[in-house]
Protein backbone atom coordinates (compact mmCIF):
# COMPACT_ATOMS: atom_id res chain seq x y z
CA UNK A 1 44.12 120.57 40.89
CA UNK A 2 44.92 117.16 41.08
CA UNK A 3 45.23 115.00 44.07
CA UNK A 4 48.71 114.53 43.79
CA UNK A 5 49.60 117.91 43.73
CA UNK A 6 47.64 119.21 46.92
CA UNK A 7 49.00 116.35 49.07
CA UNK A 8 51.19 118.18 51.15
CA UNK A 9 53.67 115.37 52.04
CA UNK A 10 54.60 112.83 49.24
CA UNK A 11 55.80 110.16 50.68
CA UNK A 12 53.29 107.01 51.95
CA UNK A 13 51.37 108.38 54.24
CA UNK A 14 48.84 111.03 53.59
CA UNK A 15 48.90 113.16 56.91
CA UNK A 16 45.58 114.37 57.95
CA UNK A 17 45.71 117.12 61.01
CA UNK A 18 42.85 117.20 63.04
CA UNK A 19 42.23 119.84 65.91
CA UNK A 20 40.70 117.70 68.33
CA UNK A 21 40.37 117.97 72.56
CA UNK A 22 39.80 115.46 75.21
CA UNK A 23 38.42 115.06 78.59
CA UNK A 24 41.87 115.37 81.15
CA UNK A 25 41.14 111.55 82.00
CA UNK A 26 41.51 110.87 78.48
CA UNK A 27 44.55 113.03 77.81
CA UNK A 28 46.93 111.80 81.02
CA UNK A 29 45.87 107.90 79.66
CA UNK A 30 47.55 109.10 76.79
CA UNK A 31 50.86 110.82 78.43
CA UNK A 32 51.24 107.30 80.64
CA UNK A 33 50.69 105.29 77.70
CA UNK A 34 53.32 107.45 75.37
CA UNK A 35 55.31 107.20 78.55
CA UNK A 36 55.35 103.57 78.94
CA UNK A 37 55.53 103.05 74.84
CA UNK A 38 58.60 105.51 74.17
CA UNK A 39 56.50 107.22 71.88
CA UNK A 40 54.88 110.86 71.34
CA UNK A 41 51.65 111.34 72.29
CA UNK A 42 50.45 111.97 68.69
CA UNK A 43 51.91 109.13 67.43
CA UNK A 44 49.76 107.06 70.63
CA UNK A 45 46.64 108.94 69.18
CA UNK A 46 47.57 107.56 65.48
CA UNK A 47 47.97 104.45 66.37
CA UNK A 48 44.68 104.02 68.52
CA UNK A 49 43.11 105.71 65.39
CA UNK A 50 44.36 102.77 63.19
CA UNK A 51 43.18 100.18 65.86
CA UNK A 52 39.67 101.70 65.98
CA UNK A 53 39.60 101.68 62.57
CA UNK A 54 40.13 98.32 62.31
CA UNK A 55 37.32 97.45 64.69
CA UNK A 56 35.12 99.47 62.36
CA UNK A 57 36.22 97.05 59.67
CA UNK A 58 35.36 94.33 61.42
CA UNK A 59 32.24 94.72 63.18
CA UNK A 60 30.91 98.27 61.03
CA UNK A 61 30.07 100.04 64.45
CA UNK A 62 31.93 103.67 65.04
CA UNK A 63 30.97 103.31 68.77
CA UNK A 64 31.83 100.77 71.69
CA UNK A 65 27.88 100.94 72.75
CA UNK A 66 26.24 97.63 73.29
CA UNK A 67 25.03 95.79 70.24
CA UNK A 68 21.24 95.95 69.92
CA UNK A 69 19.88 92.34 70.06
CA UNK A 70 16.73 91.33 68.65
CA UNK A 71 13.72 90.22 71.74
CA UNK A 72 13.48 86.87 71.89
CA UNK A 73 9.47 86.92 72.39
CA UNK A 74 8.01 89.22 70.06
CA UNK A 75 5.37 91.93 71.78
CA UNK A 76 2.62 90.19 69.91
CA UNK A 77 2.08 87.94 72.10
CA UNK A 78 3.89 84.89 71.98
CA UNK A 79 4.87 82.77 74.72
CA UNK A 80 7.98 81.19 75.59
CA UNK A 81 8.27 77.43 76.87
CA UNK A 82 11.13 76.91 79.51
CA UNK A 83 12.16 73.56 79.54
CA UNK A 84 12.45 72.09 83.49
């Protein structure tokens, strides 16, 4: 079957529907913020999708975690000079 065919809508967007829960906090951020933005909740959810996404693009990290940073003095050893 191709691709084409089991695309259920066939206009520009391929729709993907994902079953997904989240923590109350998580959901009323998303009423107020469909509130504020005239918008339905899903749509808020799409669009915070796409902006995550783009994050991803631009730094290749799926999470918000802290970046891990390489030691500056190596456990071998070396010392450091501070400057005065």
């Amino acid at each position: 079957m191709s691709e084409s065919t089991r695309k259920k809508n066939k206009g520009p967007d391929f729709r993907v529907y994902v079953g997904t829960s989240f923590p109350n906090g998580i959901f009323c951020e998303i009423e107020v913020l469909a509130k504020e933005h005239r918008l339905a909740a899903a749509q808020i959810v799409r669009e915070l999708f796409l902006r995550g996404l783009a994050a991803y693009q631009r730094d290749g990290r799926i999470s918000e975690g802290a970046q891990e940073v390489e030691p500056l003095i190596s456990a071998q050893g070396d010392t450091a000079e501070i400057a005065a």
